[in-house]
N, C-alpha and C. Protein backbone atom coordinates (compact mmCIF):
# COMPACT_ATOMS: atom_id res chain seq x y z
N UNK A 1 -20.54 -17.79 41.44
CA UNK A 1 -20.18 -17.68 40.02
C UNK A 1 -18.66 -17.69 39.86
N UNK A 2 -18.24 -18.06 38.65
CA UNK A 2 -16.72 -18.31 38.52
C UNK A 2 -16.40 -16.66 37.43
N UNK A 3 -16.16 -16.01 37.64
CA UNK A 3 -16.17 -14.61 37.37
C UNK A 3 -15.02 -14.71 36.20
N UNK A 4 -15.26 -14.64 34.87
CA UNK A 4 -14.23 -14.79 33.74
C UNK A 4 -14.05 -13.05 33.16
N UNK A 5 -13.87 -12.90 31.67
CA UNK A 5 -13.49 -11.92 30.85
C UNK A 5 -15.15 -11.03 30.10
N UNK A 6 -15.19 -10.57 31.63
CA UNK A 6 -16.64 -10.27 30.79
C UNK A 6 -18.15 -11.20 30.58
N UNK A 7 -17.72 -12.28 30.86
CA UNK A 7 -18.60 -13.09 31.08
C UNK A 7 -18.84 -14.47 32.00
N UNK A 8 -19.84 -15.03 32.74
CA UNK A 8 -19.02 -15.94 33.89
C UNK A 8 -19.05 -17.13 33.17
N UNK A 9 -17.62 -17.46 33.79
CA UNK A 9 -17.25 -18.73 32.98
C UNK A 9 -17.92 -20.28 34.18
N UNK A 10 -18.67 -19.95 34.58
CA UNK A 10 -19.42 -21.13 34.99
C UNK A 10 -19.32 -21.36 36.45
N UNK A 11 -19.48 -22.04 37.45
CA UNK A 11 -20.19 -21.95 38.43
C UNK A 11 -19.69 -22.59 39.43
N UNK A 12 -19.13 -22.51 40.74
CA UNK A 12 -18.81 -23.36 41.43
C UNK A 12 -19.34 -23.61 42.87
N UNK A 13 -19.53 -25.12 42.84
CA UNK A 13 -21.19 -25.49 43.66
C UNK A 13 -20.05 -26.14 44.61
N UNK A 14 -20.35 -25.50 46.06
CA UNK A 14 -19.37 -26.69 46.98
C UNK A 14 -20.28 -27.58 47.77
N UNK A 15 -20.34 -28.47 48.29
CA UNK A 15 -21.32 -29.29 49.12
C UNK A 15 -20.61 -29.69 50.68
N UNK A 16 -20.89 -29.59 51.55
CA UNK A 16 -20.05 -29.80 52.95
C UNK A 16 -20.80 -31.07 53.43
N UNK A 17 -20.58 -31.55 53.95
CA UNK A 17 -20.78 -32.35 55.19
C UNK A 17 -21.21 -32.12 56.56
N UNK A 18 -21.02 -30.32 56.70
CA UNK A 18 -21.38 -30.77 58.16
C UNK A 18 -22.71 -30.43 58.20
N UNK A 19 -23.36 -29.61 59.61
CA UNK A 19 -24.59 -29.20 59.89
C UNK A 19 -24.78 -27.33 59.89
N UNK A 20 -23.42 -27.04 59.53
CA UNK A 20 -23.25 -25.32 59.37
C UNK A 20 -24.05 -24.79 57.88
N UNK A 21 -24.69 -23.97 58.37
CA UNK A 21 -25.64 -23.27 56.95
C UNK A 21 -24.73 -22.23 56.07
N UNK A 22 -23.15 -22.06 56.63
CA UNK A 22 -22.32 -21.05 55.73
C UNK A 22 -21.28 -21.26 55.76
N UNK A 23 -20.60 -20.68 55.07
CA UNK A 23 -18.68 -20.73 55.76
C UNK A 23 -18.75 -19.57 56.31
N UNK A 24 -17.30 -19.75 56.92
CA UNK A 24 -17.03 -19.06 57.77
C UNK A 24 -16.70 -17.68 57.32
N UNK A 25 -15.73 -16.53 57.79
CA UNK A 25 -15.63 -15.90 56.47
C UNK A 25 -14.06 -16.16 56.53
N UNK A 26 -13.21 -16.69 56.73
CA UNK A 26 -11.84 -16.79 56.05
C UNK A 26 -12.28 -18.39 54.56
N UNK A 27 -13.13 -18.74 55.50
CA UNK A 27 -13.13 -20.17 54.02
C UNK A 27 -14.05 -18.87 53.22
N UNK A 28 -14.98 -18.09 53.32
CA UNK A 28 -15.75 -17.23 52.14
C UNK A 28 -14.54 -16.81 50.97
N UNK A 29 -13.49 -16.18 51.77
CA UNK A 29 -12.94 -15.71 51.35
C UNK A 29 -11.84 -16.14 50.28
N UNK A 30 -11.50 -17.38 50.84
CA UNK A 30 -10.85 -18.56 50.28
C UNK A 30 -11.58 -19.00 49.25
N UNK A 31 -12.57 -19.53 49.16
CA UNK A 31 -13.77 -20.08 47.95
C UNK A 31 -13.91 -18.38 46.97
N UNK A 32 -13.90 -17.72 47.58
CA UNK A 32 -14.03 -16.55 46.46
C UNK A 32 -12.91 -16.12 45.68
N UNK A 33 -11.63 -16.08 46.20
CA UNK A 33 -10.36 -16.41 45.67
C UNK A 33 -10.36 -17.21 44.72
N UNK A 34 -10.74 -18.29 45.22
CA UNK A 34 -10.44 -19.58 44.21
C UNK A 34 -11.42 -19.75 42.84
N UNK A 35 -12.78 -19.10 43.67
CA UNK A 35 -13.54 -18.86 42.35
C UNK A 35 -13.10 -17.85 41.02
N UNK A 36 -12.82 -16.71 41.50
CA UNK A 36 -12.00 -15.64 40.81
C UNK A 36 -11.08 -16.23 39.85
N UNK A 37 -9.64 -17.07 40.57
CA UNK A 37 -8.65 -17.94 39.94
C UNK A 37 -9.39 -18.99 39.08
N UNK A 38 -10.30 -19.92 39.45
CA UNK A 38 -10.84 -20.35 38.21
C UNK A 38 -11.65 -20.06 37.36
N UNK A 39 -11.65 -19.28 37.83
CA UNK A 39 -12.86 -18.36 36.32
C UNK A 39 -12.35 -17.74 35.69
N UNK A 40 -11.27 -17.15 35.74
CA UNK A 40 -10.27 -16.43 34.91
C UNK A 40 -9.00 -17.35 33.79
N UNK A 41 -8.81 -18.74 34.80
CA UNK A 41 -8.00 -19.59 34.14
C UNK A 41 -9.17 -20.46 32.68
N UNK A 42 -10.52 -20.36 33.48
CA UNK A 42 -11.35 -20.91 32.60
C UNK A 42 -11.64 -20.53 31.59
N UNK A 43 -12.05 -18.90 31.60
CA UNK A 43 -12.14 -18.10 30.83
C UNK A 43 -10.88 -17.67 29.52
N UNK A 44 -9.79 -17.54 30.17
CA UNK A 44 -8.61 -17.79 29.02
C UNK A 44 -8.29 -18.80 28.49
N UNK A 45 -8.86 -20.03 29.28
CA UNK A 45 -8.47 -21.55 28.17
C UNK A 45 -9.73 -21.43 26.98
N UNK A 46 -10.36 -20.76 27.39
CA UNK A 46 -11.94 -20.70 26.27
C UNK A 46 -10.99 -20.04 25.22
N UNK A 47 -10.69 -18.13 25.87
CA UNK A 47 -10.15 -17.47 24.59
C UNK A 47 -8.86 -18.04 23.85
N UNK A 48 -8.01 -19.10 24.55
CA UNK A 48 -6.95 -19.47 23.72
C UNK A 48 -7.76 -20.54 22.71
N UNK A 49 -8.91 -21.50 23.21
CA UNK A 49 -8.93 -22.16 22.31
C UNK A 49 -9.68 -21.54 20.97
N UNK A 50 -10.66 -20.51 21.11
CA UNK A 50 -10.86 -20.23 20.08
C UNK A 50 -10.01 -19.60 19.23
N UNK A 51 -9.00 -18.94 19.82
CA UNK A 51 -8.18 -18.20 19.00
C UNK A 51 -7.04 -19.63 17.97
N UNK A 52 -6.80 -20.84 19.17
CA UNK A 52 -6.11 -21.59 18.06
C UNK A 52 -7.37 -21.91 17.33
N UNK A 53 -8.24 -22.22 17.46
CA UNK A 53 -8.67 -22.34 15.98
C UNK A 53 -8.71 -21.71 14.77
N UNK A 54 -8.70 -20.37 15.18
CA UNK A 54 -8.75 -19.32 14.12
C UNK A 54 -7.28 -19.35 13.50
N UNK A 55 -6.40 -19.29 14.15
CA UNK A 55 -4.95 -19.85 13.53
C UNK A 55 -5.13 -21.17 12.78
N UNK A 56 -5.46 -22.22 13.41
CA UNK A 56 -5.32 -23.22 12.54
C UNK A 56 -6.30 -23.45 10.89
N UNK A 57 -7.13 -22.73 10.99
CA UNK A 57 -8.46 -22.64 9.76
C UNK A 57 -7.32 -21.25 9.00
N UNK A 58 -6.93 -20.35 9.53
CA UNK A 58 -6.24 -19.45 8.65
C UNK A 58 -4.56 -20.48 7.69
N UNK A 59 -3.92 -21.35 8.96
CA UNK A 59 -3.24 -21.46 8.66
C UNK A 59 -3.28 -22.75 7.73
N UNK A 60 -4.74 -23.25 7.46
CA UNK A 60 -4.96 -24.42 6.57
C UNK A 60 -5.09 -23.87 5.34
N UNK A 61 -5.18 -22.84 5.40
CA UNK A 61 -5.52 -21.91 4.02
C UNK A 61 -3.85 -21.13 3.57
N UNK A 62 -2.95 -21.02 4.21
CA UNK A 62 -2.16 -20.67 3.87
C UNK A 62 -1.25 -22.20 3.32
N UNK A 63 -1.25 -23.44 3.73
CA UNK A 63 -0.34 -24.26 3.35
C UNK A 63 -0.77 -24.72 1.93
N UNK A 64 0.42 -25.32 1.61
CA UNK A 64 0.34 -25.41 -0.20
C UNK A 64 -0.67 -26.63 -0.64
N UNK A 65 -1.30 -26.65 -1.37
CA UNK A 65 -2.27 -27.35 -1.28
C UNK A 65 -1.33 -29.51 -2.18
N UNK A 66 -2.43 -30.10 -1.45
CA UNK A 66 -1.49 -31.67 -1.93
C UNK A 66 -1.88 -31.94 -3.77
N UNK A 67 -0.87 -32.32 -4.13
CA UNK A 67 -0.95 -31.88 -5.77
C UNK A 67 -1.14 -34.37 -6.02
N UNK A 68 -1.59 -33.41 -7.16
CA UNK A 68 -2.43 -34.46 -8.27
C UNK A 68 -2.08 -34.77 -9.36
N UNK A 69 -2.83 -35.98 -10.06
CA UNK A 69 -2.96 -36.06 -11.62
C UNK A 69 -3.94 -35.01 -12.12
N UNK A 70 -3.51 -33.94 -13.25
CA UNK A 70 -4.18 -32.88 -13.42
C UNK A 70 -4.25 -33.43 -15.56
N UNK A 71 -5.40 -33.36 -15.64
CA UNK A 71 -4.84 -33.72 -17.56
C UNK A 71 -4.16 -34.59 -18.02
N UNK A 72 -4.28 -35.70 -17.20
CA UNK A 72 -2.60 -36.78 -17.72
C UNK A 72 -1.63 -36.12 -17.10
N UNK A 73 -1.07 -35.61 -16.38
CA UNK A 73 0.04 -35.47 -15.95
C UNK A 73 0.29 -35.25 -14.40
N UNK A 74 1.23 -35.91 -14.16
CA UNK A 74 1.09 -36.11 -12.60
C UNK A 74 1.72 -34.62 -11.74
N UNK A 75 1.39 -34.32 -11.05
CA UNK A 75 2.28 -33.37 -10.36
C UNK A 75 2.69 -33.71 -8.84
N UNK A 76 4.12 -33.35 -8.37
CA UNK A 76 4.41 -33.67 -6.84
C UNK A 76 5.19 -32.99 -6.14
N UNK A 77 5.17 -32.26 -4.99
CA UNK A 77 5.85 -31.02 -4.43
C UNK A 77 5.56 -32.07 -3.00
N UNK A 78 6.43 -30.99 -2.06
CA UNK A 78 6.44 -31.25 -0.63
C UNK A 78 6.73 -30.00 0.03
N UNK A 79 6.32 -30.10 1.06
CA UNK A 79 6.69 -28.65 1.81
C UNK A 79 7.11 -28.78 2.83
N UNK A 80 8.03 -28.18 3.74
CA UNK A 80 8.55 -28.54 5.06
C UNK A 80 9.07 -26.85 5.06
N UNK A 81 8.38 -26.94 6.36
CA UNK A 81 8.85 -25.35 6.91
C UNK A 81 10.00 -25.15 7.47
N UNK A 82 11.01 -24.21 7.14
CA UNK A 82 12.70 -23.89 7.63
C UNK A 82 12.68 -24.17 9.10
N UNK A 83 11.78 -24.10 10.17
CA UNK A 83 12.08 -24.50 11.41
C UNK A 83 11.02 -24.73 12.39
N UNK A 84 11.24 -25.72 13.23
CA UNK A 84 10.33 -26.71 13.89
C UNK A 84 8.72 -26.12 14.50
N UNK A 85 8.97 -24.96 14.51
CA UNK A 85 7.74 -24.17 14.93
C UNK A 85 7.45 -23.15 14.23
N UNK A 86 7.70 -23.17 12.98
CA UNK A 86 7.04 -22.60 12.26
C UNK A 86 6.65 -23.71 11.17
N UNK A 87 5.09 -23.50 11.00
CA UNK A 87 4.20 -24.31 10.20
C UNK A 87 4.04 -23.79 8.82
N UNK A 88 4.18 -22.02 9.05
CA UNK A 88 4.09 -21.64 7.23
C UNK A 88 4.94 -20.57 7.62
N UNK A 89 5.14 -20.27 5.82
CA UNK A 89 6.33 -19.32 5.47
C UNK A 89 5.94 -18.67 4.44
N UNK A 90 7.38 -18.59 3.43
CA UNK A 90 6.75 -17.83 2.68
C UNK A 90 7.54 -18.72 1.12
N UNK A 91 7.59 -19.61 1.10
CA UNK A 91 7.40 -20.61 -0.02
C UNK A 91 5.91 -21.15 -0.26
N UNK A 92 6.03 -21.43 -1.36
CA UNK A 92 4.42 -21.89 -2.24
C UNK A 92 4.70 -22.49 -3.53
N UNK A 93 3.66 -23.63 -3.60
CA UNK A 93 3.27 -23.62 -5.02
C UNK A 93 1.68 -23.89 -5.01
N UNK A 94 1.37 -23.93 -6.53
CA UNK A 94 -0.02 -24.08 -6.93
C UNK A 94 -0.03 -24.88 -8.55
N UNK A 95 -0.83 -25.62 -7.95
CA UNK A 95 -1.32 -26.23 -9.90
C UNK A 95 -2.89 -25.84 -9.74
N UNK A 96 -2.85 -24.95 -11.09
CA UNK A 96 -4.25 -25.26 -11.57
C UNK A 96 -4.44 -25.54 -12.49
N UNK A 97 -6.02 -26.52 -12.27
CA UNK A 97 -6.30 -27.01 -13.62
C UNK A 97 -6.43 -25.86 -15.01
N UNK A 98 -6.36 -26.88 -15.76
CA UNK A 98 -7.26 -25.92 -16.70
C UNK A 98 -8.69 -25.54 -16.78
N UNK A 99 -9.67 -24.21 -17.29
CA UNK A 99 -10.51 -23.78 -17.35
C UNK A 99 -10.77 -22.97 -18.92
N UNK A 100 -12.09 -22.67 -18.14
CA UNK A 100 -12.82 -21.66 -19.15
C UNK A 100 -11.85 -20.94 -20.22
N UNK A 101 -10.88 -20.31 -19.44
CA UNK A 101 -10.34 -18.89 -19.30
C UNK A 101 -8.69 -19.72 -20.24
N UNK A 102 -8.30 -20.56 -19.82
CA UNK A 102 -7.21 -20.76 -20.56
C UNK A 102 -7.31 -22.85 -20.31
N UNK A 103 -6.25 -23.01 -21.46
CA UNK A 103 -6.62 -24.51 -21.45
C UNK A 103 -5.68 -24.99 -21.24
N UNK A 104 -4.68 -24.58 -20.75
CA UNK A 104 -3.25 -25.19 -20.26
C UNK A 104 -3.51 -25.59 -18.54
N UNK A 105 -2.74 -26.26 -17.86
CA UNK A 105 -2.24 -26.25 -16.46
C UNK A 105 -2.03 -25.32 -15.95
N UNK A 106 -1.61 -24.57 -15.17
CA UNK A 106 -0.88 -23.60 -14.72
C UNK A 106 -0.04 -24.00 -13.19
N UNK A 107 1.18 -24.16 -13.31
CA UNK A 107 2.28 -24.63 -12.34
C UNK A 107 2.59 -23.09 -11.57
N UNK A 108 2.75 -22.90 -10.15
CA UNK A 108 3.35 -21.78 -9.84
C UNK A 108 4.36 -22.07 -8.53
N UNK A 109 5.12 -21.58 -8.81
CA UNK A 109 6.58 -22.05 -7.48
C UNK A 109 7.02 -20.52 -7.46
N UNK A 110 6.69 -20.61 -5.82
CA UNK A 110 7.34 -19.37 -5.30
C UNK A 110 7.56 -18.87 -3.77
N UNK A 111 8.17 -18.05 -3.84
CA UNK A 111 9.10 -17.71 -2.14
C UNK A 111 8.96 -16.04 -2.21
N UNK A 112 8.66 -15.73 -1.01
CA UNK A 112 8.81 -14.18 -0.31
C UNK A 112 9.74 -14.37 0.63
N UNK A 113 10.66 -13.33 0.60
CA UNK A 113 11.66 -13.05 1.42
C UNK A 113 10.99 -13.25 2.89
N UNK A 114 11.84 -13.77 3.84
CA UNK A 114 11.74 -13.12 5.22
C UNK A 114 10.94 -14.95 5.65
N UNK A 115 10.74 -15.08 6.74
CA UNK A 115 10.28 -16.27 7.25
C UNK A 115 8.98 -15.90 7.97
N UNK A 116 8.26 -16.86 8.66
CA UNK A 116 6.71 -17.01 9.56
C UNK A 116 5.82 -16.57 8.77
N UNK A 117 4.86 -15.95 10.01
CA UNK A 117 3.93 -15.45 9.71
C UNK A 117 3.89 -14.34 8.73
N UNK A 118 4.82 -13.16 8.99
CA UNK A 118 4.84 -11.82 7.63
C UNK A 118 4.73 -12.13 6.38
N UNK A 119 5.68 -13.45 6.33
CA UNK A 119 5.84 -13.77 5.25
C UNK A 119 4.69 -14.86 4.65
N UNK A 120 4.10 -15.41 5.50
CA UNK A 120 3.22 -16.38 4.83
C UNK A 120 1.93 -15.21 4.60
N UNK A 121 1.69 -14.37 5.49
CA UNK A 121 0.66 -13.36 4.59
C UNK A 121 0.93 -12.79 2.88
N UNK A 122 1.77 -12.41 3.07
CA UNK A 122 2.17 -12.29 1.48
C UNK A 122 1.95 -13.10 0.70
N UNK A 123 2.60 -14.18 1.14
CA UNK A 123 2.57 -15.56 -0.29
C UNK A 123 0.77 -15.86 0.06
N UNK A 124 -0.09 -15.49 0.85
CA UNK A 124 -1.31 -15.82 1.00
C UNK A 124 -1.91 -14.27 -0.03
N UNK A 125 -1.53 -13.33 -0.23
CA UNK A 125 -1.95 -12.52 -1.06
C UNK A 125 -1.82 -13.01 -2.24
N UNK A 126 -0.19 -13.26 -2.25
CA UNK A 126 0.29 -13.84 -3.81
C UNK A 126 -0.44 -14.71 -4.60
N UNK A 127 -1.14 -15.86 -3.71
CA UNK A 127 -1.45 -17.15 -4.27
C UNK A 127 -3.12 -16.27 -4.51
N UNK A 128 -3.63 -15.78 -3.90
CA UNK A 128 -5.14 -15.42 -3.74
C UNK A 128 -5.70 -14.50 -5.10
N UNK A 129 -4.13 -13.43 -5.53
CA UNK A 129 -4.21 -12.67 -6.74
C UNK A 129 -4.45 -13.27 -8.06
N UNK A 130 -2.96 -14.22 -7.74
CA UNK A 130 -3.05 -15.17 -8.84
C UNK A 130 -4.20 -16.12 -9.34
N UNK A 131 -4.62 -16.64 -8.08
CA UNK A 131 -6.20 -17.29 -8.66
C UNK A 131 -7.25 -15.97 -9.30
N UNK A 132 -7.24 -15.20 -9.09
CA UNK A 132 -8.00 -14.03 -9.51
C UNK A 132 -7.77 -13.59 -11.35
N UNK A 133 -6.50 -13.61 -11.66
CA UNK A 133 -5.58 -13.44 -12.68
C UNK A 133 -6.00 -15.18 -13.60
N UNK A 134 -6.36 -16.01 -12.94
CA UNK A 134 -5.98 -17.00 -13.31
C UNK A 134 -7.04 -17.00 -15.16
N UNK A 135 -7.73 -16.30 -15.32
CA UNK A 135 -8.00 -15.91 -16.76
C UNK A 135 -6.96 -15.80 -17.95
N UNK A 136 -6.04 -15.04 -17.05
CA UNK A 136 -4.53 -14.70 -17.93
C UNK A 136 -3.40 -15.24 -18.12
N UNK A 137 -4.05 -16.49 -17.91
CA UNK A 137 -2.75 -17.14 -17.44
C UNK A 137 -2.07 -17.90 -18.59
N UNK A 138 -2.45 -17.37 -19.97
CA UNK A 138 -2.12 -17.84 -21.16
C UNK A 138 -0.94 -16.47 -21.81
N UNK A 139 -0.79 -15.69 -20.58
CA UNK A 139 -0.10 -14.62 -21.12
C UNK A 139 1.34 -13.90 -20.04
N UNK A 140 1.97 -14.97 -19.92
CA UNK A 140 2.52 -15.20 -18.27
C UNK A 140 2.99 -13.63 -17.65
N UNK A 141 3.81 -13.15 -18.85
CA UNK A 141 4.19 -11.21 -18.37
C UNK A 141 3.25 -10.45 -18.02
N UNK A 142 1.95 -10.53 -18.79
CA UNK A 142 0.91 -9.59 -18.48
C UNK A 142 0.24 -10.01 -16.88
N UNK A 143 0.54 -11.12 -16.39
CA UNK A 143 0.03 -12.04 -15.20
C UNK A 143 0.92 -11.03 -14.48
N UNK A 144 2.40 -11.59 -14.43
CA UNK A 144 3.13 -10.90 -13.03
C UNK A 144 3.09 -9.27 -13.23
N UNK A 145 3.12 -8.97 -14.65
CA UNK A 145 2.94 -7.31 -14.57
C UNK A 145 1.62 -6.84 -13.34
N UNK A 146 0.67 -7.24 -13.95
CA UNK A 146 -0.44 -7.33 -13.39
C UNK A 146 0.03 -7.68 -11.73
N UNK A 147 0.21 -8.93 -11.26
CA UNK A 147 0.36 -9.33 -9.81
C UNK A 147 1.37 -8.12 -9.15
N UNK A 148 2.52 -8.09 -9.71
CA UNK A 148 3.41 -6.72 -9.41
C UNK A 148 2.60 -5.60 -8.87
N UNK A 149 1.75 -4.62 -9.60
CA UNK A 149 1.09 -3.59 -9.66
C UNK A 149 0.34 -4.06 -8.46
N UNK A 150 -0.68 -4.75 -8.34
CA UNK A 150 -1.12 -5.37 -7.13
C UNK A 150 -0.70 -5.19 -5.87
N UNK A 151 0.54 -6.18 -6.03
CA UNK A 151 0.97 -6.20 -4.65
C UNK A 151 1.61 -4.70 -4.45
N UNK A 152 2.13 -3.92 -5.39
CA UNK A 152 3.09 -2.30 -4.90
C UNK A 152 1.93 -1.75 -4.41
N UNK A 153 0.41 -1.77 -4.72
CA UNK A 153 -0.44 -0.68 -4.95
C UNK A 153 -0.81 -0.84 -3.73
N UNK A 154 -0.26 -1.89 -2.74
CA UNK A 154 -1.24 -2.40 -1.41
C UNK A 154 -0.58 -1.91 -0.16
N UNK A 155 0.74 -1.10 -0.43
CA UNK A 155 1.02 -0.18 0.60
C UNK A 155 1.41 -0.93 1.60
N UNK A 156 1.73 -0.43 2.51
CA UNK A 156 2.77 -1.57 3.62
C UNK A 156 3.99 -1.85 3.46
N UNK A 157 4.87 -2.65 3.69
CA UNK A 157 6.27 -3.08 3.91
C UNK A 157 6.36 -3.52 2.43
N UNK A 158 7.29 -3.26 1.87
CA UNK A 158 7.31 -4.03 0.46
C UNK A 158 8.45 -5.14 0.47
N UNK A 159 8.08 -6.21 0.34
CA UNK A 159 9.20 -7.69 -0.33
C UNK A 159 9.28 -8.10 -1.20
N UNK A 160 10.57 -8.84 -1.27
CA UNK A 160 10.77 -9.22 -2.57
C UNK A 160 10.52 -10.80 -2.26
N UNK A 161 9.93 -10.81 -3.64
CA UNK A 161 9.29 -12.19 -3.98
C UNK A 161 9.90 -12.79 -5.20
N UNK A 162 10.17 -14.19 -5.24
CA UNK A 162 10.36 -14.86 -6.71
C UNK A 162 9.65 -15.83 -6.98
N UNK A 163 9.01 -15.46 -8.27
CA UNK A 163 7.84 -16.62 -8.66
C UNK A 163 8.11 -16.88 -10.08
N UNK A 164 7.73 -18.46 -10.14
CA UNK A 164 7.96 -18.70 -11.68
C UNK A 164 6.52 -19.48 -11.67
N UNK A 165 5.94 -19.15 -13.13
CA UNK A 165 5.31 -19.37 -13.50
C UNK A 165 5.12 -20.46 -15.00
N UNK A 166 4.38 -21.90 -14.86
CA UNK A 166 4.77 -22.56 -15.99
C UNK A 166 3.28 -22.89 -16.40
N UNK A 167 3.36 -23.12 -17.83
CA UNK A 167 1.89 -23.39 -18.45
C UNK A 167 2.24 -25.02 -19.04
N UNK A 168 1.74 -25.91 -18.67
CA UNK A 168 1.98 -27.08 -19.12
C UNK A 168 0.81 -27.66 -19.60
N UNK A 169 0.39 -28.95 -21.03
CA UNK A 169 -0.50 -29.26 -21.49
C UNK A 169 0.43 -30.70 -22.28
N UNK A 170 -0.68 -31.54 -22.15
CA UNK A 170 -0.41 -33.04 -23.16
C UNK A 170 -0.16 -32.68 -24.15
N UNK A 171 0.64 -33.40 -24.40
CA UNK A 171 0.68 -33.90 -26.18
C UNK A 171 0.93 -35.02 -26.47
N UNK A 172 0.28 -35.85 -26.82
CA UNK A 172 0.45 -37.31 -27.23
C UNK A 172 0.78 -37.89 -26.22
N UNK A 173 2.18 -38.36 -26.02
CA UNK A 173 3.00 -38.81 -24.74
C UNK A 173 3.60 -37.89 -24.10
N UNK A 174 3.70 -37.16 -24.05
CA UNK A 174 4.79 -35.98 -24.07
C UNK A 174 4.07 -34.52 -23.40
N UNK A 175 4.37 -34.10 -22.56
CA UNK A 175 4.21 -32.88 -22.02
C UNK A 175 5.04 -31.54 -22.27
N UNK A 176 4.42 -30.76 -23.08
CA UNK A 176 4.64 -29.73 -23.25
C UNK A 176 4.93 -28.53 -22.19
N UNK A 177 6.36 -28.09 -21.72
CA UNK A 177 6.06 -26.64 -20.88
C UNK A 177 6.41 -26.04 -20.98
């Protein structure tokens, strides 16, 4: 058996050539070594890969989503993260359509202090509230009052964030914001 993290990571079958029914015991010992070493290297390429996945499905959910024609009106952002290995931060935006709840667009551009990961959790709260809020979004102060209270009430490290918030809708030719 190839002896992994709790569980065996799979099996290693040797086949010889000669007419001997065993090894010896320095080759036993050697093949058991080596089994150990690959079952452990096997076993952590398993747990790294599941773990990048779980990064990459978290971190598809944190990047800004690709913007559209929303109502007649086009929208276009880009995102590029401050440095080569980091994939998210703590800049964002969001368009949402209009709904039920209000009949305008809703544009949102915004940044949390600090860079990576800390910071892309936040703007992943930020953006997650705001869809929640997104009823209110015909009332932009009562929105961030509201998001404010939120984020203070959630305890932990507190940052500062700047977000602007725009309500945009057609008019004839002409876009209103």
């Amino acid at each position: 058996p190839l002896p992994g993290h709790g569980l065996s990571a799979g099996a290693l079958i040797l086949l010889g050539r000669t007419r001997r029914a065993a090894f010896e015991a320095a080759e036993g010992e050697l093949v058991g070594l080596f089994a150990a070493r690959a079952g452990s290297a096997m076993s952590a390429a398993r747990l790294y890969a599941e773990q990048n996945q779980v990064t990459d499905t978290l971190m598809r959910a944190l990047l800004p989503p690709t913007l559209r024609h929303v109502e007649g009106m086009e929208f276009a952002g880009g995102y590029r993260a401050s440095g080569d290995t980091d994939r998210v931060g703590g800049d964002f935006y969001d368009v949402h359509p209009p709904g039920e709840d209000c009949a305008e667009t809703l544009a949102v551009l915004g940044d949390v202090a600090g860079k990576g990961l800390d910071a892309a959790v936040i703007t992943g709260r930020i953006r997650n509230t705001l869809n929640a809020l997104r009823p209110l979004a015909d009332d932009h102060g009562r929105m961030l009052r509201l998001l404010n209270n939120a984020m203070r009430s959630e305890g932990g490290r507190v940052r500062f964030a700047t977000l602007v918030l725009a309500s945009a809708r057609r008019e004839g030719r002409s876009v209103a914001l």
